[in-house]
C-alpha atoms as a PDB file:
ATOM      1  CA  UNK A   1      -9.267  10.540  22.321  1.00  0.00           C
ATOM      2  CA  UNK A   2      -6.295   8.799  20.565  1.00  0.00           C
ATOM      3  CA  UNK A   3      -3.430  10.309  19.567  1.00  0.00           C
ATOM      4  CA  UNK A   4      -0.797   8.074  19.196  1.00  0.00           C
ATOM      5  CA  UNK A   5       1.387   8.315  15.570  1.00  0.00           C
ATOM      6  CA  UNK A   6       2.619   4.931  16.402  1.00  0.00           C
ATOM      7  CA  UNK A   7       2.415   2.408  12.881  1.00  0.00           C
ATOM      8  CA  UNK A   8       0.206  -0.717  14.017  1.00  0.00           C
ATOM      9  CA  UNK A   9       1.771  -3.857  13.761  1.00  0.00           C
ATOM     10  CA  UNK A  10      -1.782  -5.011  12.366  1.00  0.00           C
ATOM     11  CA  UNK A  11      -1.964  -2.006   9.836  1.00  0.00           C
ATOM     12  CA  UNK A  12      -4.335  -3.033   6.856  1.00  0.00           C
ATOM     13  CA  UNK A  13      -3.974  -3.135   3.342  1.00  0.00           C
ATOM     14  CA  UNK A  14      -5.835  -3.014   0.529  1.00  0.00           C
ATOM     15  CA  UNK A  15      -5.395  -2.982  -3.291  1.00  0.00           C
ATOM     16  CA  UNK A  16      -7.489  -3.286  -6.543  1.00  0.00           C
ATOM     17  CA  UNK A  17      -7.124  -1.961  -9.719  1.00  0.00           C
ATOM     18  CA  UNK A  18      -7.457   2.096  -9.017  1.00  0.00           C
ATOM     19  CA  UNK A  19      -5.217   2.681  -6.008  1.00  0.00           C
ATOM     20  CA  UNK A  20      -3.888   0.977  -3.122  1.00  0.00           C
ATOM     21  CA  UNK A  21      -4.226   1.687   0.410  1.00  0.00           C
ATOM     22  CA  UNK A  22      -2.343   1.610   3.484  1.00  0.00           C
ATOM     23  CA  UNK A  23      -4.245   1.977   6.767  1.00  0.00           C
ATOM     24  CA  UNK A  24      -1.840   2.413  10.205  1.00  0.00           C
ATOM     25  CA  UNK A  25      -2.675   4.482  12.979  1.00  0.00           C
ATOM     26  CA  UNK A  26      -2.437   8.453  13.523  1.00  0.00           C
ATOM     27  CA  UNK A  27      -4.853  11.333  11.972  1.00  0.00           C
ATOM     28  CA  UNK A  28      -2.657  12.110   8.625  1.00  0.00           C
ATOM     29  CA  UNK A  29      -3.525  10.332   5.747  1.00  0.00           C
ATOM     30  CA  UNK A  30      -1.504  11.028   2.724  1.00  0.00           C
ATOM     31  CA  UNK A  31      -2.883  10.725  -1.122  1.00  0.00           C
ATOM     32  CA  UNK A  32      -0.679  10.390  -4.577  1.00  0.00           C
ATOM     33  CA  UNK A  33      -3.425   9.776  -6.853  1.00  0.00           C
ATOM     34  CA  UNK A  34      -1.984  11.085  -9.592  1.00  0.00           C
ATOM     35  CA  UNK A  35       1.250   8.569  -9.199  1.00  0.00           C
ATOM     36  CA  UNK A  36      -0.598   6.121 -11.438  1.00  0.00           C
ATOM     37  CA  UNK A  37       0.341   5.327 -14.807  1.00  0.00           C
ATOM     38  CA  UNK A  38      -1.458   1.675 -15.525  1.00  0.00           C
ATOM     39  CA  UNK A  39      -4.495   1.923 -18.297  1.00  0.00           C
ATOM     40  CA  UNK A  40      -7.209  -0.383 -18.151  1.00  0.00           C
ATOM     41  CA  UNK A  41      -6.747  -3.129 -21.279  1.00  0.00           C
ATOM     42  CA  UNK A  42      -9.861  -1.508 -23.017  1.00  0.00           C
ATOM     43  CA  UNK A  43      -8.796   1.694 -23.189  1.00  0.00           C
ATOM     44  CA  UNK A  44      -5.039   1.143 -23.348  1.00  0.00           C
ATOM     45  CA  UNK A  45      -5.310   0.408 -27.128  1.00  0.00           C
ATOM     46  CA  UNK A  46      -7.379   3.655 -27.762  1.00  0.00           C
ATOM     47  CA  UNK A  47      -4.827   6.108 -26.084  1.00  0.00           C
ATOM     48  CA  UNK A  48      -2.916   8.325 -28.879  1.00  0.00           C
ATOM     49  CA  UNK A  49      -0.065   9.681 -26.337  1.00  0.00           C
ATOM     50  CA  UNK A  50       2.798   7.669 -25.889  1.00  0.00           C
ATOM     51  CA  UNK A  51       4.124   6.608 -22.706  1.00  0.00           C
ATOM     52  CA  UNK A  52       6.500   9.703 -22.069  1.00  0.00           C
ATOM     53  CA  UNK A  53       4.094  12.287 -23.079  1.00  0.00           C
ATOM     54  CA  UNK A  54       1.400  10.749 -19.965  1.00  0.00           C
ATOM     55  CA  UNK A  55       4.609   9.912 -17.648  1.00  0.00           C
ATOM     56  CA  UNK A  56       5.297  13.740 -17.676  1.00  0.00           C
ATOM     57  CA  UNK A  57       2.117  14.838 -17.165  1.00  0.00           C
ATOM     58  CA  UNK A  58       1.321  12.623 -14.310  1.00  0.00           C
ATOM     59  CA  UNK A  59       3.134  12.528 -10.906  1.00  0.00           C
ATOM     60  CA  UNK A  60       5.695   9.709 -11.173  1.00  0.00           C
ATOM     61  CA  UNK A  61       7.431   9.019  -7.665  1.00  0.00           C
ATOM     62  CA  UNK A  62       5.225  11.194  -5.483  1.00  0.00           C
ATOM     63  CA  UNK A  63       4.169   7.275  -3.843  1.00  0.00           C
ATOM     64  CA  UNK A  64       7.400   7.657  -1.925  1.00  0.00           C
ATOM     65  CA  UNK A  65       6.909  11.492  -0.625  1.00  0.00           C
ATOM     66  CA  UNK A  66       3.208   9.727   0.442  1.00  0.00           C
ATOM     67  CA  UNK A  67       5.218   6.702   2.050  1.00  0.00           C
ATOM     68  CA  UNK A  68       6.252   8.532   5.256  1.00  0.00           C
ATOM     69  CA  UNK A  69       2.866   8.653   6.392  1.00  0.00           C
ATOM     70  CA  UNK A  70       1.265   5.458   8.093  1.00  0.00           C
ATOM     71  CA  UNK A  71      -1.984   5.595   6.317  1.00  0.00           C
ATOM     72  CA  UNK A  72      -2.405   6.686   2.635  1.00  0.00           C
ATOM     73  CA  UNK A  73      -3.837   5.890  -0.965  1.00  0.00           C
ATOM     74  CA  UNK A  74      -1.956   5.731  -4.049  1.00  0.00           C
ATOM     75  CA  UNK A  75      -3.280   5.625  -7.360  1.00  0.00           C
ATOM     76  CA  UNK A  76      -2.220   3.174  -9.480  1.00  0.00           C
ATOM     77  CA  UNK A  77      -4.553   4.100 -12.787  1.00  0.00           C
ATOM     78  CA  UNK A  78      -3.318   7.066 -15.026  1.00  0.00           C
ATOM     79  CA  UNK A  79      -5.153  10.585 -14.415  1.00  0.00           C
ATOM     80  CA  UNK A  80      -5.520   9.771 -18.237  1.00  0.00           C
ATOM     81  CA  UNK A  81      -7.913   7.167 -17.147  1.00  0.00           C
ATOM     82  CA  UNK A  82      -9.661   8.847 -14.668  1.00  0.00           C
ATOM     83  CA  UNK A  83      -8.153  12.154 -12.400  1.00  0.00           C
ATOM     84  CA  UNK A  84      -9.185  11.556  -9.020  1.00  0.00           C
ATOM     85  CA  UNK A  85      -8.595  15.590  -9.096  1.00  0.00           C
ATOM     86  CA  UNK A  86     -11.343  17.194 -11.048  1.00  0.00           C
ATOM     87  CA  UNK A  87     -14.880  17.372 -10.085  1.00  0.00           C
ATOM     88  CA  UNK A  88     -16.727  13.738 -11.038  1.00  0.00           C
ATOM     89  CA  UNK A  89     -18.371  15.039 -14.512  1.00  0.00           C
ATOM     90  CA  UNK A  90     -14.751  16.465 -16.105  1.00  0.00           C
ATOM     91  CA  UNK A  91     -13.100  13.521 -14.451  1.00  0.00           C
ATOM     92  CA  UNK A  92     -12.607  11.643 -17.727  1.00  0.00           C
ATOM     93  CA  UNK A  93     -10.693  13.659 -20.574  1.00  0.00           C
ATOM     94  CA  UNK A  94     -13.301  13.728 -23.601  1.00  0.00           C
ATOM     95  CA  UNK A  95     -12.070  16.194 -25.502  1.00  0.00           C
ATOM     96  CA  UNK A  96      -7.993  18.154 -25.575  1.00  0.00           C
ATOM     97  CA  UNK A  97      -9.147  21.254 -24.360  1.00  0.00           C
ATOM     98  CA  UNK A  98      -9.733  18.437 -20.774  1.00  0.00           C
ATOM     99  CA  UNK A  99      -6.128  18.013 -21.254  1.00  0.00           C
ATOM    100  CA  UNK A 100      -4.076  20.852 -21.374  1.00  0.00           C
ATOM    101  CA  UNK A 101      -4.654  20.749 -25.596  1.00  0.00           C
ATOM    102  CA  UNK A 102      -3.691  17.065 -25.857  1.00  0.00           C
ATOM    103  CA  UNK A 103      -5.856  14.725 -28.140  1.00  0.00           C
ATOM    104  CA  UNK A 104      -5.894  11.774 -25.754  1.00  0.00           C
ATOM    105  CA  UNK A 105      -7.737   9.399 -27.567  1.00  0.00           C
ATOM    106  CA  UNK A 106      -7.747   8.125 -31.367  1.00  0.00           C
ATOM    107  CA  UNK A 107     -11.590   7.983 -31.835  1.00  0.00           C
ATOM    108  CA  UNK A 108     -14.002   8.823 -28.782  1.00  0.00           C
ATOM    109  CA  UNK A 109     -14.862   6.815 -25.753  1.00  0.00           C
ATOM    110  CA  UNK A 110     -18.142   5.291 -25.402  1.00  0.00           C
ATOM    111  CA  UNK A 111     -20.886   6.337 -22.569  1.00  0.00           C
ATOM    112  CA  UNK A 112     -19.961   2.654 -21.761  1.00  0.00           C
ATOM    113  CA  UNK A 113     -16.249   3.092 -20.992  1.00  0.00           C
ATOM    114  CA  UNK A 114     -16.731   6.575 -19.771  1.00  0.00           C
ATOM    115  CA  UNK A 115     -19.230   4.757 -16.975  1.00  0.00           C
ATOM    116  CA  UNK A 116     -16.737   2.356 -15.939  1.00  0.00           C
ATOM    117  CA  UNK A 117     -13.802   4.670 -15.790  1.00  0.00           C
ATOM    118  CA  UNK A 118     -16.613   6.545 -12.914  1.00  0.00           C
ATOM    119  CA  UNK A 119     -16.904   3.540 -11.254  1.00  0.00           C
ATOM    120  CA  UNK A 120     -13.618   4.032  -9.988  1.00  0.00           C
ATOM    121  CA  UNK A 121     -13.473   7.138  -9.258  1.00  0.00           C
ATOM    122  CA  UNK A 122     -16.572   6.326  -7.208  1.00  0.00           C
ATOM    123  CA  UNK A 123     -14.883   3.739  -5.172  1.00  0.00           C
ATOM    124  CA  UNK A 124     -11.939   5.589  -4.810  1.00  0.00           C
ATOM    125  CA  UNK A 125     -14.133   8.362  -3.041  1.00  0.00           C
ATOM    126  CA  UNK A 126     -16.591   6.079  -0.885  1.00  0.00           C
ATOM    127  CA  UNK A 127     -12.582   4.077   0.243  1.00  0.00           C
ATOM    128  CA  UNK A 128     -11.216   8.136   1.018  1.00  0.00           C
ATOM    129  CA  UNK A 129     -14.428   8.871   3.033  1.00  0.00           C
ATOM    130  CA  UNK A 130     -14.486   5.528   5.155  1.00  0.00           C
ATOM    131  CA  UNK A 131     -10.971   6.470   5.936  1.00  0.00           C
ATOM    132  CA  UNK A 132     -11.220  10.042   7.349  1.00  0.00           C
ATOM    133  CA  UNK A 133     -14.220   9.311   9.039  1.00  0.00           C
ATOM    134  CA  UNK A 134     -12.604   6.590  10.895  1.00  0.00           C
ATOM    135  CA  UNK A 135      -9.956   9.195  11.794  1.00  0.00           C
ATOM    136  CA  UNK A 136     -12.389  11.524  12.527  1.00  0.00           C
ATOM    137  CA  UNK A 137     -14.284   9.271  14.616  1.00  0.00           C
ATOM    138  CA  UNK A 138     -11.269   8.141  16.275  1.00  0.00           C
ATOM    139  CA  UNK A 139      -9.043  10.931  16.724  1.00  0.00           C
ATOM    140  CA  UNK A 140     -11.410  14.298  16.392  1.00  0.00           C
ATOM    141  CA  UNK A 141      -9.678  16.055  13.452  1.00  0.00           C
ATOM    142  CA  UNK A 142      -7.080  14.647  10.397  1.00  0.00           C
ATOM    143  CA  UNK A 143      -4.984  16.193   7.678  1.00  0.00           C
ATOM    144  CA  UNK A 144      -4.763  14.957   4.528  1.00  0.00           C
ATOM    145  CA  UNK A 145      -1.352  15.770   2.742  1.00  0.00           C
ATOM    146  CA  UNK A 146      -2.373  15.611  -0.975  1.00  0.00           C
ATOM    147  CA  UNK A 147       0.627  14.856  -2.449  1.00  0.00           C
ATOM    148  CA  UNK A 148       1.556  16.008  -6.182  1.00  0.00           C
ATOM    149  CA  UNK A 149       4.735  17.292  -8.431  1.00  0.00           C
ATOM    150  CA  UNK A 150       4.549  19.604 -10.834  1.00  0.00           C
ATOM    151  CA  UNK A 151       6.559  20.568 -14.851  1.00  0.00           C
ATOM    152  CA  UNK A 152       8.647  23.745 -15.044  1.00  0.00           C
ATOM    153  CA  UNK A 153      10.316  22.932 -18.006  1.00  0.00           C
ATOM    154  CA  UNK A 154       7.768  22.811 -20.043  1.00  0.00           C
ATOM    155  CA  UNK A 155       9.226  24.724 -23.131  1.00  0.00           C
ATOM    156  CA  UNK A 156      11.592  21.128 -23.930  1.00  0.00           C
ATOM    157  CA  UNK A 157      14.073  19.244 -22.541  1.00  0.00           C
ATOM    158  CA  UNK A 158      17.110  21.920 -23.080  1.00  0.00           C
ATOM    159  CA  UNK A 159      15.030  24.978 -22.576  1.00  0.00           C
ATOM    160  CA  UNK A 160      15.124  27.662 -19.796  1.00  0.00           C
ATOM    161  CA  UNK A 161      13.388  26.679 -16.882  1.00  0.00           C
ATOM    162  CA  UNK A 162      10.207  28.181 -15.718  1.00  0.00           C
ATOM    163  CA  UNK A 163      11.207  31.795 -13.494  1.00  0.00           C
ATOM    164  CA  UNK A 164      11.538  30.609  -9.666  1.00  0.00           C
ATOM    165  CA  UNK A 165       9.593  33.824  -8.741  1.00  0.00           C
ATOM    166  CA  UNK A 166       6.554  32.098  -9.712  1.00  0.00           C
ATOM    167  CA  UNK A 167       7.678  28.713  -9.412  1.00  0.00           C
ATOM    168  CA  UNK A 168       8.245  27.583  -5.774  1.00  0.00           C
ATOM    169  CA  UNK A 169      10.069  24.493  -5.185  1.00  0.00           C
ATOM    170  CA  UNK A 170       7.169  23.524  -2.952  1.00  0.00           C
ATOM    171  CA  UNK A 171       3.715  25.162  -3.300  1.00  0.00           C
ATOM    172  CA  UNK A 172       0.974  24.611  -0.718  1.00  0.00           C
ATOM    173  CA  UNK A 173      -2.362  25.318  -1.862  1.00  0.00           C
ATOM    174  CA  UNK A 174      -4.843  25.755   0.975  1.00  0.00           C
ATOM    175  CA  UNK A 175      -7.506  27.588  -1.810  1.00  0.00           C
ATOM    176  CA  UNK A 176     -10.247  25.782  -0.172  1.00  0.00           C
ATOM    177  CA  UNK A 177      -9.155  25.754   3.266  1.00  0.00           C
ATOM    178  CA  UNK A 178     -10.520  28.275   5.909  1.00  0.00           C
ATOM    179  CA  UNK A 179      -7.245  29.560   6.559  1.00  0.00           C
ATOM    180  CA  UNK A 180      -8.171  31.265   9.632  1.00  0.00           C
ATOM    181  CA  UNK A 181      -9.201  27.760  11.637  1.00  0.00           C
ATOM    182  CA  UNK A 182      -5.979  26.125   9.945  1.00  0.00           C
ATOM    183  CA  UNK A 183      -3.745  29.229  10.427  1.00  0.00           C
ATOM    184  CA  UNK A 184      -1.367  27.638  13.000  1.00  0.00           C
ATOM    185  CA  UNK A 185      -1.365  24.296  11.703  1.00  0.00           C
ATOM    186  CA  UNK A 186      -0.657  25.798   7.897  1.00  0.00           C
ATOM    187  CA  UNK A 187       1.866  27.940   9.165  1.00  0.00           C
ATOM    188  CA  UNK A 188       3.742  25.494  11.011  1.00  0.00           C
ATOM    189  CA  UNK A 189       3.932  22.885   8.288  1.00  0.00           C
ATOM    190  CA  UNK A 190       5.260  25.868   5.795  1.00  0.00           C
ATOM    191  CA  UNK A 191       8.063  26.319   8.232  1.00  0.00           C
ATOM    192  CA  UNK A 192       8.945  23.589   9.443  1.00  0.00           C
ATOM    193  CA  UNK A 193       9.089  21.871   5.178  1.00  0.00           C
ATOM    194  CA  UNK A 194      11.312  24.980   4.549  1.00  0.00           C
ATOM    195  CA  UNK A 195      13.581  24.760   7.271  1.00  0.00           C
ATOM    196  CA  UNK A 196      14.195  20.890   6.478  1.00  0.00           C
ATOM    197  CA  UNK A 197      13.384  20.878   2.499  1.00  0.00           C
ATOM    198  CA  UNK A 198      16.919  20.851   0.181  1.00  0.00           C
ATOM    199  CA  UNK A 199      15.800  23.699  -1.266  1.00  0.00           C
ATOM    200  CA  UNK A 200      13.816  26.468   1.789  1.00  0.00           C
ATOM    201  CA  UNK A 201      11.029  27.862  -0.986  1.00  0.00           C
ATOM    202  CA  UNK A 202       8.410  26.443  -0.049  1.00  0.00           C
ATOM    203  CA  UNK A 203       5.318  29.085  -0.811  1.00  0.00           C
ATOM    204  CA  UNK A 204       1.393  29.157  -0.506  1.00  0.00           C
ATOM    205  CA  UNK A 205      -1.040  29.745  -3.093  1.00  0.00           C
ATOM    206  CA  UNK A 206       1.454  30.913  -5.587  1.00  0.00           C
ATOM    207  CA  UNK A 207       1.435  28.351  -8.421  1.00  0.00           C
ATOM    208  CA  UNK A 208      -1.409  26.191  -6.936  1.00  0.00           C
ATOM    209  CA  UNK A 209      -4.128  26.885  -4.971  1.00  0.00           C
ATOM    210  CA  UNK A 210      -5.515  23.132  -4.804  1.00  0.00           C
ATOM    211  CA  UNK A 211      -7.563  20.784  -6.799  1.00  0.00           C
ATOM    212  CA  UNK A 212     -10.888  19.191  -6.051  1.00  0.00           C
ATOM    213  CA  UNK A 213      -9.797  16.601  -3.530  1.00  0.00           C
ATOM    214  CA  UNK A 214      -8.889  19.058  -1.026  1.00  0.00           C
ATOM    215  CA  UNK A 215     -12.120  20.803  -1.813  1.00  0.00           C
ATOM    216  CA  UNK A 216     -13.752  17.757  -1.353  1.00  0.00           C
ATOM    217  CA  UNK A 217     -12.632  16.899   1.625  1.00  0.00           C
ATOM    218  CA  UNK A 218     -13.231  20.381   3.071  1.00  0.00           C
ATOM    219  CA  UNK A 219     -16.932  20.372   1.861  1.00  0.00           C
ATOM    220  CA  UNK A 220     -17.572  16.802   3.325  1.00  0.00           C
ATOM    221  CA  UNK A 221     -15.299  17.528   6.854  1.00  0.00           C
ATOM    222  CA  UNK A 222     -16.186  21.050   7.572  1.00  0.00           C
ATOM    223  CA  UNK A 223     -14.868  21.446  10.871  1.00  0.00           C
ATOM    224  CA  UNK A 224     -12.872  18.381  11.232  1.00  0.00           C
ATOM    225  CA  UNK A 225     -10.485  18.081   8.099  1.00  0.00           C
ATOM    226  CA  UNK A 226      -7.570  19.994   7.000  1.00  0.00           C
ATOM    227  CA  UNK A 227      -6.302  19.482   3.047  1.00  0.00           C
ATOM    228  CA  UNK A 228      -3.179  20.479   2.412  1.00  0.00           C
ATOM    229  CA  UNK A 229      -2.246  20.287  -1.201  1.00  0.00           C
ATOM    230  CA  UNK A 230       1.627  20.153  -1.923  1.00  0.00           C
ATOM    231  CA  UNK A 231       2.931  20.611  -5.656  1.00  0.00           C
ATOM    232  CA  UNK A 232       6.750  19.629  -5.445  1.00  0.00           C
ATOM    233  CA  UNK A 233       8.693  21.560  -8.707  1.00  0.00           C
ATOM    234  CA  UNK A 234      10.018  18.696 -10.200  1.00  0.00           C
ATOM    235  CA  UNK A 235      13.884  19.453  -9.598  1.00  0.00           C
ATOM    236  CA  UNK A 236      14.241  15.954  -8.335  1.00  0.00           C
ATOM    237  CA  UNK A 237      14.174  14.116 -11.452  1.00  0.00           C
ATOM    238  CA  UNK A 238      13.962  15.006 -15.110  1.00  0.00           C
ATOM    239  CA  UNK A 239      10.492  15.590 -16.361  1.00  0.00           C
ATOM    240  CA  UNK A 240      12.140  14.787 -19.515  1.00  0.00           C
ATOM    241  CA  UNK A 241      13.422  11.468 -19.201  1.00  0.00           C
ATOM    242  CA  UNK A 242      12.031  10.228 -15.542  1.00  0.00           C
ATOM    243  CA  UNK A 243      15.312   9.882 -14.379  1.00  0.00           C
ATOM    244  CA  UNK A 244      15.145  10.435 -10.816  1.00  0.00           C
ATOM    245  CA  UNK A 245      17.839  12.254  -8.156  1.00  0.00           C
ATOM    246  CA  UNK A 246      17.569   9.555  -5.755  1.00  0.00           C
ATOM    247  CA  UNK A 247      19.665  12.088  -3.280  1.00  0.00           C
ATOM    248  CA  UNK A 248      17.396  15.023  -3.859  1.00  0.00           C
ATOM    249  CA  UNK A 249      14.232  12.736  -3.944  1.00  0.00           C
ATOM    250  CA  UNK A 250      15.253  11.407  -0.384  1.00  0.00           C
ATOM    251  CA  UNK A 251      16.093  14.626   0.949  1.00  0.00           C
ATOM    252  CA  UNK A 252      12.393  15.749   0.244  1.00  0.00           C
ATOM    253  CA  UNK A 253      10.756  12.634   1.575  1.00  0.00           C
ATOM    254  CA  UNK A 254      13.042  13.223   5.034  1.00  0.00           C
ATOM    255  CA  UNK A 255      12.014  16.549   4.952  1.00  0.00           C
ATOM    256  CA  UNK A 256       8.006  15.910   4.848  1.00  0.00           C
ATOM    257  CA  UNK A 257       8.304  13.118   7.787  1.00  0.00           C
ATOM    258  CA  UNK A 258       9.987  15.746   9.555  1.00  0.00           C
ATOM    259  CA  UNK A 259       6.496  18.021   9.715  1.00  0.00           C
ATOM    260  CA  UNK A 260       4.563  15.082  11.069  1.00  0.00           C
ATOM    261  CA  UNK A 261       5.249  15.481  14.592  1.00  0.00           C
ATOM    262  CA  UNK A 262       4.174  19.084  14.188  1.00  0.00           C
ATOM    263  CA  UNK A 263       1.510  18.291  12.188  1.00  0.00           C
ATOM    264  CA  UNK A 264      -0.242  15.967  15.050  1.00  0.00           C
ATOM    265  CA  UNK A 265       0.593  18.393  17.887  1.00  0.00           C
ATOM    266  CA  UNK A 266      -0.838  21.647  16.153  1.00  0.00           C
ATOM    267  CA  UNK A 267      -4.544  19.190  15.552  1.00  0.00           C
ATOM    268  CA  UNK A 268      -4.606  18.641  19.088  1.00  0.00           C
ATOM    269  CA  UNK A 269      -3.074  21.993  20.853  1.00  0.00           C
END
């Protein structure tokens, strides 16, 4: 069995219009689909939020936490389009209470546009499941580090932040996961992100517990695949404005490489 971490100098790529993919060698694969913030041209006329209200709720940046990992998928289409994290029938927002109480669009989407927006969630899925089961194939077990950021400022731009008792800098939701195959591997990661993170609060299961691609993959790789669903707080820019702490931001994408080593020995010890 392979189990080299090694990038391959013939590493594949692939892009269309829903996400792009990176394919080098090692059993972690890394997803940011919710780093996307491109509308297809029919719909992009039809959307009633303005840019910054969909920047903020998306996940701008997390494409460079997923970057430290040799093989991943980034979405490049807004969850506004499509999120790639619900279930496939509330993928598409139809109606505010969908969207955290925002009216999305100006007048409804047809069964026509709704269908096409499914098509690629549909390809994104069949693209996720070739992936893993080449790493399962090839390597016995993977992890998939679904990578996401989260608001706690949500009351405006000069109000209190959310309380950090509830709030972790970095939240790993393992909902899904049977914790008790995982345990070392979990445990591990959780210590090793907080020893190296800028900020050592990193907590399971206390904001987040996980979205649907981790239970997907769980379902669909019962004994093989391990989801690990990271929220990072978004202390390293302003959910405000999108400006970005480049030092902060780099800290946290040094500390996440820094669990991959542990990561790949805990699959196969």
């Amino acid at each position: 069995m392979a189990r080299g971490f090694a990038h391959r100098a013939d590493a594949r790529h692939e892009g269309n219009m829903t996400f792009l993919l990176d394919e080098g060698d090692g059993p972690i694969v890394a997803t940011a689909i919710h780093d996307g913030h491109v509308l297809r041209a029919e719909i992009a006329n039809m959307i009633k939020l303005d840019d910054e209200t969909r920047r903020r709720e998306e996940d701008p940046h997390t494409s460079r936490l997923a970057a430290v990992v040799p093989t991943r998928l980034v979405a490049r289409r807004s969850r506004f389009e499509v999120d790639l994290n619900r279930p496939r029938d509330r993928s598409v927002y139809v109606r505010p209470e969908d969207a955290w109480g925002l009216a999305v669009w100006r007048e409804p989407l047809s069964e026509e546009q709704i269908a096409r927006s499914l098509q690629e969630y549909d390809a994104f899925y069949a693209t996720l499941e070739r992936v893993l089961r080449e790493r399962e194939l090839r390597y016995g077990r993977f992890v998939v580090l679904d990578l996401h950021s989260y608001n706690h400022r949500r009351d405006g731009a000069d109000a209190p932040s959310a309380d950090p008792a509830t709030n972790p800098e970095i939240n790993i939701g393992t909902g899904t996961l049977d914790r008790a195959r995982w345990a070392k591997l979990v445990d591990r990661f959780c210590r090793e992100l907080a020893a190296a993170a800028p900020v050592p609060d990193v907590r399971e299961n206390v904001r987040f517990q996980g979205g649907y691609l981790s239970r997907w993959v769980h379902e669909t790789f019962r004994d093989t695949g391990c989801a690990l669903a990271i929220e990072v707080k978004k202390t390293f820019m302003d959910e405000w404005t999108d400006q970005v702490d480049e030092a902060r931001l780099e800290a946290l994408v040094t500390a996440l490489a820094s669990t991959l080593p542990g990561l790949t020995e805990e699959l196969f010890s």
